[in-house]
Protein backbone atom coordinates (compact mmCIF):
# COMPACT_ATOMS: atom_id res chain seq x y z
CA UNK A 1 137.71 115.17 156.48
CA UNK A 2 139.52 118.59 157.85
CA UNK A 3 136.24 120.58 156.88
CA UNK A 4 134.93 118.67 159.06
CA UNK A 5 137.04 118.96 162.02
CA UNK A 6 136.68 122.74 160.96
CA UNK A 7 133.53 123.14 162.09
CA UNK A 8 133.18 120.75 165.39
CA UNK A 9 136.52 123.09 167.18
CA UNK A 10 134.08 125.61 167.13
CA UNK A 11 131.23 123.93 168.54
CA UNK A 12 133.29 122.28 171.13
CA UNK A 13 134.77 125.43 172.38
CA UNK A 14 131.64 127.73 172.66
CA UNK A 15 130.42 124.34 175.09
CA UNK A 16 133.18 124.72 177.48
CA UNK A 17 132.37 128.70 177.61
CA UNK A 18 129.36 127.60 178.71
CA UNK A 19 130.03 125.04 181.29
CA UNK A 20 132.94 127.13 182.63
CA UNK A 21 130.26 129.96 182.84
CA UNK A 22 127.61 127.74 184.55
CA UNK A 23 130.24 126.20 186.92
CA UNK A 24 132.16 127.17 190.55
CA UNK A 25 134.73 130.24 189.90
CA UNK A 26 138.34 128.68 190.01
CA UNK A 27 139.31 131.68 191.98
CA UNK A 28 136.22 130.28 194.97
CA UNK A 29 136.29 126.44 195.82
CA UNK A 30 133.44 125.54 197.31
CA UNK A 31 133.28 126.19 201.09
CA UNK A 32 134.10 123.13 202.95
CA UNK A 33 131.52 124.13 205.70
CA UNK A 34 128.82 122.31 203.45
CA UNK A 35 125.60 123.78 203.15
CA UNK A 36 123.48 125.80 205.84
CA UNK A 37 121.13 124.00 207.95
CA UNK A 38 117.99 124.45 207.41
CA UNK A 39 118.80 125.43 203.64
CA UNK A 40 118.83 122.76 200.87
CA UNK A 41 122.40 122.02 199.57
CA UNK A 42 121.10 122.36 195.91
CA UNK A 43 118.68 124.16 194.62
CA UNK A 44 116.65 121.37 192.21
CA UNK A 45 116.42 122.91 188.58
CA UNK A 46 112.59 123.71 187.67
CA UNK A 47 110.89 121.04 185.94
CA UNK A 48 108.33 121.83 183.01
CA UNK A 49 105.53 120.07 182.89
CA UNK A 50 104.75 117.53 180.15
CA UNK A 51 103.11 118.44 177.41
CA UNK A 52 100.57 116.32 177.44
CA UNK A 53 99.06 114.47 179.98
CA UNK A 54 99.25 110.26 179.59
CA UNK A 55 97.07 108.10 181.99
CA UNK A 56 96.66 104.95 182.22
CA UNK A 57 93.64 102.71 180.91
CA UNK A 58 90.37 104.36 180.94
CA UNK A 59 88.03 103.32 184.16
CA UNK A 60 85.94 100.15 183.96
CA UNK A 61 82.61 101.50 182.78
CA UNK A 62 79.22 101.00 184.77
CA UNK A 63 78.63 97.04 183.30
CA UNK A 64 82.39 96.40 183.71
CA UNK A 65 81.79 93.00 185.32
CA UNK A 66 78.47 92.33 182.50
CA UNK A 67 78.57 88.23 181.53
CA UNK A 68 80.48 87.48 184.62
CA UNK A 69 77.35 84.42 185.85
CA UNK A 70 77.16 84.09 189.71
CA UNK A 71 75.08 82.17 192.14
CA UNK A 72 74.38 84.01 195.27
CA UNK A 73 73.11 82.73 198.80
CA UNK A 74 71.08 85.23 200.73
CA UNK A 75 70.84 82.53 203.59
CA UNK A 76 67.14 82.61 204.78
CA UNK A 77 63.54 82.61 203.93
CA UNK A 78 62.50 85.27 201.09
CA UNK A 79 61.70 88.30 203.05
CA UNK A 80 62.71 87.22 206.44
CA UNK A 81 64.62 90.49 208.52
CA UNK A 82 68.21 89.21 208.06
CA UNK A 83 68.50 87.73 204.75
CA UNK A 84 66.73 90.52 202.95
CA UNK A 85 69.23 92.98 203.88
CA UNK A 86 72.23 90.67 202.83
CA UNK A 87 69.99 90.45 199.13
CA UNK A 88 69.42 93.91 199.08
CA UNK A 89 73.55 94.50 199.46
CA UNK A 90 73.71 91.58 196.42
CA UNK A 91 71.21 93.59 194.04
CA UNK A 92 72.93 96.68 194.57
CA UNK A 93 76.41 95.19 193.60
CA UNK A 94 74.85 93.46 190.62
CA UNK A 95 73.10 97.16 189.79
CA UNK A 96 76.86 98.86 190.06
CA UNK A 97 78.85 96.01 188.43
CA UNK A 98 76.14 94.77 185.67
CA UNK A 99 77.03 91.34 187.05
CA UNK A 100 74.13 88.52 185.88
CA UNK A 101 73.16 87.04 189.98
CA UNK A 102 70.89 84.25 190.60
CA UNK A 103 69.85 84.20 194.00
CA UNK A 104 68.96 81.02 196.22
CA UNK A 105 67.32 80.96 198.83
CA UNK A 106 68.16 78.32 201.98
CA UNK A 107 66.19 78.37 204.78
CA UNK A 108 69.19 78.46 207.13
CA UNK A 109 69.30 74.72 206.54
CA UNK A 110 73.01 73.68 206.32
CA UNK A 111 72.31 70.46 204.60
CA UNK A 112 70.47 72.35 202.27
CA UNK A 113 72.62 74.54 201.45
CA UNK A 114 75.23 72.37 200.77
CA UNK A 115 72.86 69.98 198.30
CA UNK A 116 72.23 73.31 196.37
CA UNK A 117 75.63 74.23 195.95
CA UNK A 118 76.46 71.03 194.56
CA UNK A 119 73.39 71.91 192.02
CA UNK A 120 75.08 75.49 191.40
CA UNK A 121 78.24 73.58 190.62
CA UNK A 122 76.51 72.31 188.13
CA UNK A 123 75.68 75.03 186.20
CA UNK A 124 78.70 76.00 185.77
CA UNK A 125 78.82 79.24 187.16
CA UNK A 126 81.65 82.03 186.76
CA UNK A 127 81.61 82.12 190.86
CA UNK A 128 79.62 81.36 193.99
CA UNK A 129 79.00 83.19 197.05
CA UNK A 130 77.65 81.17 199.87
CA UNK A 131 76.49 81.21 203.76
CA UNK A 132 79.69 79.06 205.38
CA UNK A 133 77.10 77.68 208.10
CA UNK A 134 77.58 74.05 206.77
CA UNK A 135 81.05 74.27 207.80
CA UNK A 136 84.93 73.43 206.49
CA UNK A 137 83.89 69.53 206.92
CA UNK A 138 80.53 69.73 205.07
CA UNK A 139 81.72 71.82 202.42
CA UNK A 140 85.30 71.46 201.96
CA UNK A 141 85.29 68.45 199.33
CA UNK A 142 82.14 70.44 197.13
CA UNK A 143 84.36 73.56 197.06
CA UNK A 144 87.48 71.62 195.79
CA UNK A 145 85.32 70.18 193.23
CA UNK A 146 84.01 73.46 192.17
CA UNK A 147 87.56 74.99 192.06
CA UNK A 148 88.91 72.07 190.02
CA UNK A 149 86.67 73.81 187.62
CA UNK A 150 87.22 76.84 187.44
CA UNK A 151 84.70 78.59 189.79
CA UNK A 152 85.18 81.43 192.06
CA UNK A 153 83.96 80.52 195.26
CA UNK A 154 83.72 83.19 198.43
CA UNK A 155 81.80 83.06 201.77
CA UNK A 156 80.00 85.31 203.76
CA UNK A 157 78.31 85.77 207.16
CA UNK A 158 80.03 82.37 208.64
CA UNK A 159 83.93 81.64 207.93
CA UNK A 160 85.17 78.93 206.39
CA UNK A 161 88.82 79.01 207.01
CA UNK A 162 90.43 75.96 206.02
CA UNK A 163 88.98 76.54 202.68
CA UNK A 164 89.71 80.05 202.80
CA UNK A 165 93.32 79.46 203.34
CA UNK A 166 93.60 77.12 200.97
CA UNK A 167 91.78 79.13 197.65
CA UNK A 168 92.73 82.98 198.72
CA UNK A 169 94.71 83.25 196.12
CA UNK A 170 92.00 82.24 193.38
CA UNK A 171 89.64 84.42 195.28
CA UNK A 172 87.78 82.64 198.00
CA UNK A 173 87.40 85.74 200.66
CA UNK A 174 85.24 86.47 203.73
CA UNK A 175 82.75 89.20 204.56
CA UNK A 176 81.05 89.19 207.57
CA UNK A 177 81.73 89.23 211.26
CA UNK A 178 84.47 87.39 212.80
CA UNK A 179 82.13 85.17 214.91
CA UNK A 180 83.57 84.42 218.09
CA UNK A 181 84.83 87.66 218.81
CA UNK A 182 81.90 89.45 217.67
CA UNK A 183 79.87 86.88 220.20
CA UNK A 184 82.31 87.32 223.08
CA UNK A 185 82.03 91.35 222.62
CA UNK A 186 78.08 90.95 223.10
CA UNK A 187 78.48 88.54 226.16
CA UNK A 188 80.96 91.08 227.65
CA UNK A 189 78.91 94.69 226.85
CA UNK A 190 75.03 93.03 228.07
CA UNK A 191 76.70 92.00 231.62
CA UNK A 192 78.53 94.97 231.83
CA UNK A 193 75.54 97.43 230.60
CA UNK A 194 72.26 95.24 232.28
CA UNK A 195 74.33 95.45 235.75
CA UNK A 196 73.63 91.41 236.35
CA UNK A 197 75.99 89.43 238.99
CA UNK A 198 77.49 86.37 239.56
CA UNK A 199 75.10 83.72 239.91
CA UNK A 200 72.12 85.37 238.26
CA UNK A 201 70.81 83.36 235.78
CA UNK A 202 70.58 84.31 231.63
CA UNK A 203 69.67 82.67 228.93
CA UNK A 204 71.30 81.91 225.96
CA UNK A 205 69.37 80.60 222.38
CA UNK A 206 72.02 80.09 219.63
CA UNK A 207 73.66 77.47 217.49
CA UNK A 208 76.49 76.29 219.32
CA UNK A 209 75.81 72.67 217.43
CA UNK A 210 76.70 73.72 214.10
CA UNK A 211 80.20 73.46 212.50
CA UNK A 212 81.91 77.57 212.31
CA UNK A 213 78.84 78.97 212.72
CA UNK A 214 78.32 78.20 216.21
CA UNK A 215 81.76 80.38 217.42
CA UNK A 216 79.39 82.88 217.79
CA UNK A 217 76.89 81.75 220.19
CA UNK A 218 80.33 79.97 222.09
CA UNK A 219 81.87 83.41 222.38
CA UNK A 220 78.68 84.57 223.69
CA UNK A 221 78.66 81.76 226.46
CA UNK A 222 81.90 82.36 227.68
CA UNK A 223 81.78 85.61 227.88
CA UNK A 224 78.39 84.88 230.16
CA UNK A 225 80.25 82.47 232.54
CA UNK A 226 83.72 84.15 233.15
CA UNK A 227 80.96 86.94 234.52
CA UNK A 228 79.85 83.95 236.96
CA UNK A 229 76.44 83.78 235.71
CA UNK A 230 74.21 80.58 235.46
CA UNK A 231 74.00 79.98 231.52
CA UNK A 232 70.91 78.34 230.38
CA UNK A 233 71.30 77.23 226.99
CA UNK A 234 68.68 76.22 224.13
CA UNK A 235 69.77 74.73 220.99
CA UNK A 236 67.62 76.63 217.86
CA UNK A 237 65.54 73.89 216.24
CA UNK A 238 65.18 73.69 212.86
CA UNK A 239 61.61 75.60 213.08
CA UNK A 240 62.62 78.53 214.54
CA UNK A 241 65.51 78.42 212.60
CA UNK A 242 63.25 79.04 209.91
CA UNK A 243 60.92 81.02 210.85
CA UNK A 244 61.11 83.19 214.40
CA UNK A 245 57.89 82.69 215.55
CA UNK A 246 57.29 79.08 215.99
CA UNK A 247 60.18 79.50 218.96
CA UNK A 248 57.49 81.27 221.26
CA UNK A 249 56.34 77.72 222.86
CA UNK A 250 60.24 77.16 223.58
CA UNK A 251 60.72 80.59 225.09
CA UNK A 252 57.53 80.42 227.28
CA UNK A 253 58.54 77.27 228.54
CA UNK A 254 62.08 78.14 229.58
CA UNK A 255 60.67 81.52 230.78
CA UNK A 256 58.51 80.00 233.29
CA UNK A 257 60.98 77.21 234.37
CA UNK A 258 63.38 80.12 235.03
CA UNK A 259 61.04 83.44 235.81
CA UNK A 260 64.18 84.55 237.53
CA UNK A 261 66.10 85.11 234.28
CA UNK A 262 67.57 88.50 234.36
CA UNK A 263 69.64 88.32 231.09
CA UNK A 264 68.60 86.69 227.76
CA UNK A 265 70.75 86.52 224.36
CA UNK A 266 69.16 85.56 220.91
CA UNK A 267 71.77 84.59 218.82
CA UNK A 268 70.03 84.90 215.42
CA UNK A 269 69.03 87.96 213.79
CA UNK A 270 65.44 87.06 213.04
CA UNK A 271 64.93 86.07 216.62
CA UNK A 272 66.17 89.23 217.82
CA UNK A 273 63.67 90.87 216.02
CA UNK A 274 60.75 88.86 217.85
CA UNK A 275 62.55 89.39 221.25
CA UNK A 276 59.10 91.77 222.07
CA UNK A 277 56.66 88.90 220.86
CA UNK A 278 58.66 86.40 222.90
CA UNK A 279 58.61 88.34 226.10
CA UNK A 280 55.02 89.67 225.41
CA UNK A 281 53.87 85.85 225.33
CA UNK A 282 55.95 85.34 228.45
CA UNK A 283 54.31 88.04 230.44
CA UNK A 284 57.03 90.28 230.94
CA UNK A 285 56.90 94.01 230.95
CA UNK A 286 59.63 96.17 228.84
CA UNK A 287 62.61 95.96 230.57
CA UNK A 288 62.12 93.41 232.88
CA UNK A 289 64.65 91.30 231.00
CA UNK A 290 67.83 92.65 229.49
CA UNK A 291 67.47 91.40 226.47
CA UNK A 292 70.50 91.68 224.09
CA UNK A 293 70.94 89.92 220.63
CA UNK A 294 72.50 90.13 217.14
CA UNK A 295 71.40 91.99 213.91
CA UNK A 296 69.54 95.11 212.96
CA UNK A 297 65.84 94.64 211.20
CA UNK A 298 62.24 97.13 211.46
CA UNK A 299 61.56 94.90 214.21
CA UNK A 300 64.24 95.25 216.33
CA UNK A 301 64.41 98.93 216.02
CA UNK A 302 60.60 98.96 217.47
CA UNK A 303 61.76 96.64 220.38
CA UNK A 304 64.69 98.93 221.20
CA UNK A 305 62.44 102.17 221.22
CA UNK A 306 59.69 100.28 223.01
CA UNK A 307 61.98 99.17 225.89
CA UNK A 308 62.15 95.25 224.73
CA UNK A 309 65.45 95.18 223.55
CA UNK A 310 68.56 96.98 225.03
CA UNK A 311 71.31 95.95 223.03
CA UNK A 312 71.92 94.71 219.60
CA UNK A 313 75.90 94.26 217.53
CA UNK A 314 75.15 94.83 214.04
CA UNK A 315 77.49 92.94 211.53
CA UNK A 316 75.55 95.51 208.91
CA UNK A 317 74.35 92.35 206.84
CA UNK A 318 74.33 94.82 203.82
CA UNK A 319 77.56 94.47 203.16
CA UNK A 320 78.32 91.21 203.55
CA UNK A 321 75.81 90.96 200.71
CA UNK A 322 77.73 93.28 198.50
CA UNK A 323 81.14 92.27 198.78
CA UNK A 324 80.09 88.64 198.50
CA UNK A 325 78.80 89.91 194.24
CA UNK A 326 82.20 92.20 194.22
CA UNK A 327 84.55 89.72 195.33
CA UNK A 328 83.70 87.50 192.48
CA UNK A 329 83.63 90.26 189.92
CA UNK A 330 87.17 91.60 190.95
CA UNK A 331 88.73 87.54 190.65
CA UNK A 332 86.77 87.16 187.44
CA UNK A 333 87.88 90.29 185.72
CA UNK A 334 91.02 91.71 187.21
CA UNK A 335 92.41 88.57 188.85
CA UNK A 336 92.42 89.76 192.54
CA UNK A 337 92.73 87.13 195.25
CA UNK A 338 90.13 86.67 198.27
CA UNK A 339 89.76 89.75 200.39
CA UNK A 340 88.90 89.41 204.21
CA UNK A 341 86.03 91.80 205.54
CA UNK A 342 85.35 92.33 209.12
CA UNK A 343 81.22 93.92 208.69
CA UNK A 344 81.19 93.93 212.47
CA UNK A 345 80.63 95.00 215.17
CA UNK A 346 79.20 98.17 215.97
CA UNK A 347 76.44 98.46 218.88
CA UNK A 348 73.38 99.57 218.80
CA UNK A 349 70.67 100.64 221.74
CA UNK A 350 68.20 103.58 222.40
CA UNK A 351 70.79 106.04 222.48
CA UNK A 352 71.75 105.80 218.79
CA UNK A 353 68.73 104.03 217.24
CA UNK A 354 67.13 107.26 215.61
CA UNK A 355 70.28 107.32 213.98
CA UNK A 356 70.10 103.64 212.07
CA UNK A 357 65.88 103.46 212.06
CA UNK A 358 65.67 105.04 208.62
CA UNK A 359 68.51 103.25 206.97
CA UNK A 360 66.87 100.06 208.61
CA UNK A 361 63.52 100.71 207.28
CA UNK A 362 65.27 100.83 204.35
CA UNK A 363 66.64 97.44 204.69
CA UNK A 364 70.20 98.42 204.27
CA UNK A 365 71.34 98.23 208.02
């Protein structure tokens, strides 16, 4: 036992050398002016760096969402302007995530899209990504059946917010525009930009009859009469909801019961597109209207350079396609809750268009 204390005396005293060494002088207490300003009070001890280097998990690889099953609502018609853009934003996701997407395709028929999601349910997907036109009403009881089991379920292009709220946390999010605001902005910017007064007529085509979806053609309208302007309104029938063209009887009609419209607004993006075939089979000359509307496409981009169409807000579709396949891989996988995207609203007109025309021919914007 005292060999033992024989060798830690030593030890012990060569430490306090040291520390004594290291420490103040006890001939110079510290000054009690504290340090200089401007100086640091200590200076910190260099740190070495670590050997080696230890990060955490590898990255997800290319496929990291691969097996994840989803059934994905483009909205429209195969091909049409709109929809094709908002698939095209859905393949690209499923490229970068390997995610395995069916796509189906609605017509822009609410009650059709809600009679197919109950036939998604069905299936038994991992998640679904639908068009929120049918509204919280219409869909609200299908989506709590689909969450009782399990599925993922996340909107796009049209909110659906009492279903939102309710499944955010198991991943029900929202990408797109937020619709009234994006259709008051557009009311506000074509009566500012087409120089129209109180009292001078416009005309409005929208969807102010269906549930969410028609915010936007509501903003739109009230932006239109705080201006003062005489709002003509036309409901989109379930033809021309379809399929632009078979609204060129409608538009004649109102055209030459009003040939004193200054202003018109198409509030659908594949109407927008045949604002120049409209006004062509109205006999007006580029211009003559202010026509403003909603939604990029190859067609619009010819109207704007061709004088048809001033003004367009594009809620770049694209994306709303993409983050509708991403949201559902991110709940699936890594347990992320819903995730709100505003897409919108950006302008577009002849000033900018040469900009956007090639990534629009490419069907991305």
């Amino acid at each position: 036992m005292f060999k033992n204390v024989s060798r830690i005396i030593p030890v012990i005293t060569l430490l306090s050398i040291l520390i004594a060494a290291c420490g103040p002088s006890a001939t110079e207490p510290p000054s009690a002016a504290g340090p200089t300003i401007g100086a640091p009070a200590t200076t910190a001890p260099e740190t070495a760096a670590p050997a080696a280097t230890e990060g955490g998990a590898p990255a997800a690889g290319t496929n990291w969402c691969s097996g994840t099953k989803i059934v994905f609502f483009p909205g429209g018609t195969p091909g049409g302007g709109f929809e094709t853009v908002v698939y095209n934003g859905a393949l690209q996701a499923a490229k970068d995530t390997g995610a395995d997407v069916e796509y189906v395709w609605s017509d822009w028929d609410p009650a059709k899209m809600t009679t197919q999601f109950t036939q998604a349910v069905a299936t038994k997907p991992d998640g679904i990504a639908i068009m929120g036109h049918p509204g919280d009403t219409a869909f609200d009881p299908l989506i709590a059946d689909a969450e009782s089991q399990g599925i993922i379920v996340t909107s796009m292009n049209t909110q659906l917010p009492t279903a939102q709220a309710q499944y955010a946390s198991k991943g029900f999010g929202y990408a797109g525009a937020i619709l009234y605001q994006a259709g008051y902005a557009l009311g506000e910017e074509a009566v500012k930009r087409s120089g129209v007064k109180a009292g001078d007529k416009a005309f409005l085509w929208g969807l102010m009859a269906q549930a969410g979806r028609g915010e936007r053609t509501k903003g739109v309208k009230d932006a239109l009469e705080k201006a003062g302007l005489t709002v003509i309104y036309q409901e989109i029938d379930d033809a021309t909801n379809k399929s632009a063209a078979a609204g060129v009887p409608v538009f004649t009609g109102i055209m030459s019961a009003n040939p004193d419209i200054k202003l018109m607004v198409t509030d659908h993006g594949n109407l927008t597109g045949t604002v120049q075939t409209f006004l062509e089979a109205a006999g007006k000359k580029p211009g003559e209207v202010y026509a403003a509307g909603f939604d990029m496409s190859g067609n619009a981009v010819t109207a704007i350079k061709g004088g048809w169409l001033q003004l367009v807000i594009d809620q770049q579709q694209w994306l709303q396609g993409y983050f509708g396949v991403l949201q559902i891989c991110l709940t699936k996988n890594y347990g992320f809750a819903g995730l709100q995207i505003d897409t919108g609203a950006g302008f577009a007109d002849k000033d900018n268009i040469d900009q956007l025309a090639e990534l629009v021919t490419k069907q991305i914007r």
